[in-house]
Protein backbone atom coordinates (compact mmCIF):
# COMPACT_ATOMS: atom_id res chain seq x y z
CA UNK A 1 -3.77 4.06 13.21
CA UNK A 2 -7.35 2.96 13.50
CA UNK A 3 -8.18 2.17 10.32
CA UNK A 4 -5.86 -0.28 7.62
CA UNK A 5 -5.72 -1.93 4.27
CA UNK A 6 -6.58 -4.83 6.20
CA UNK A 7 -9.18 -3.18 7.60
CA UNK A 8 -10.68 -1.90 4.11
CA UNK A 9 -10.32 -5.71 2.84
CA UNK A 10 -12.45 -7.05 5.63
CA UNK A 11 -15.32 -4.25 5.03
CA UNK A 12 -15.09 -5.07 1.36
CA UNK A 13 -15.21 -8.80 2.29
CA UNK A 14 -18.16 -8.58 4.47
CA UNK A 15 -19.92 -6.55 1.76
CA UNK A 16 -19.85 -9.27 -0.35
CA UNK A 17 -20.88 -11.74 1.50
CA UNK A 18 -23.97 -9.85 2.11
CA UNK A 19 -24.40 -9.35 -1.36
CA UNK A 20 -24.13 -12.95 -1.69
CA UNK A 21 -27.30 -13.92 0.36
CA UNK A 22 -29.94 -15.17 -1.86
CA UNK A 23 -32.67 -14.67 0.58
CA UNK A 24 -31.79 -10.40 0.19
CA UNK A 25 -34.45 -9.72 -2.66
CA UNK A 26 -36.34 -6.76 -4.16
CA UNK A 27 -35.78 -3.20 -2.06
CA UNK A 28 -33.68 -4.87 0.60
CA UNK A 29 -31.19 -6.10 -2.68
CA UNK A 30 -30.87 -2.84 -4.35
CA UNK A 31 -30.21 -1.03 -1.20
CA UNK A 32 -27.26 -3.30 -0.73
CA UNK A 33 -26.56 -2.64 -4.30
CA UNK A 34 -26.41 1.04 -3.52
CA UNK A 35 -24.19 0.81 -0.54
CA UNK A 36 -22.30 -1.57 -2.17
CA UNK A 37 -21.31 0.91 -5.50
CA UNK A 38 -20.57 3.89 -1.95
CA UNK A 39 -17.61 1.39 -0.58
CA UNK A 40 -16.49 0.93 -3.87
CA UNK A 41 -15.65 4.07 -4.86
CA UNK A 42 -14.32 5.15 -1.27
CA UNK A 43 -12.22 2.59 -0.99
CA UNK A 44 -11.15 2.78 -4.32
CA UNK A 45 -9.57 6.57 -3.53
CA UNK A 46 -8.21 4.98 -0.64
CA UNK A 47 -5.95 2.81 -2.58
CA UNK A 48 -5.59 5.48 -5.02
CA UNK A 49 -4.34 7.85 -2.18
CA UNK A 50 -1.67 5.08 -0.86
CA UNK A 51 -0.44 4.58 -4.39
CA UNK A 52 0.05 8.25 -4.76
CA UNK A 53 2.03 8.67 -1.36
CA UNK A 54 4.03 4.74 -2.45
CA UNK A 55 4.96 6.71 -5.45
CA UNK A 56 6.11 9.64 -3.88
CA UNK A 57 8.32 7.67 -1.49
CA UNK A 58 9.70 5.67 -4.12
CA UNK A 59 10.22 8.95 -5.92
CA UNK A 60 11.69 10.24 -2.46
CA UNK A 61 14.25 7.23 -2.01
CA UNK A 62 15.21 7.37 -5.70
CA UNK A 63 19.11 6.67 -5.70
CA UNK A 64 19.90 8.58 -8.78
CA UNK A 65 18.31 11.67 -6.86
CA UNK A 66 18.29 11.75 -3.24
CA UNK A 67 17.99 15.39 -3.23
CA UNK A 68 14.69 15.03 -4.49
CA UNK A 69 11.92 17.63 -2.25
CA UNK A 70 8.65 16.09 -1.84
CA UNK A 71 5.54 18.36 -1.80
CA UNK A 72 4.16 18.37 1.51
CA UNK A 73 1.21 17.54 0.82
CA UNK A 74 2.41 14.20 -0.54
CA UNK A 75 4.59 13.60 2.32
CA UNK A 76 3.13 10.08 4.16
């Protein structure tokens, strides 16, 4: 896999940092601003989509039903 939690945390890491740099001012601020609110929210549905397929495994490996189908498309 190319791209990992890990991954994600080191983007949203570095994002910060950048935000963090007190010599980023005026246009060059908000447009950090800006891209900083994108990476939010896409990582944001990235955790949500590995919760949703966690769940489904748990859901999957459930001892009181191992019989239990998974929908494909929430198969990991």
């Amino acid at each position: 896999m190319r791209n990992t939690l890990g991954d994600l945390n080191n983007h949203l890491f570095a994002q910060l940092e950048r935000l963090s740099d007190e010599e980023i001012t005026g246009k060059k601020l908000q447009e950090e601003i800006d891209r900083a609110r994108s990476i939010s929210g896409v990582a944001s549905r990235i955790i949500d989509t590995g919760n949703l397929v966690l769940s489904a495994k748990r859901l999957q490996n459930d001892q009181l039903n191992p019989d239990v189908k998974i929908p494909k498309m929430l198969e990991g």
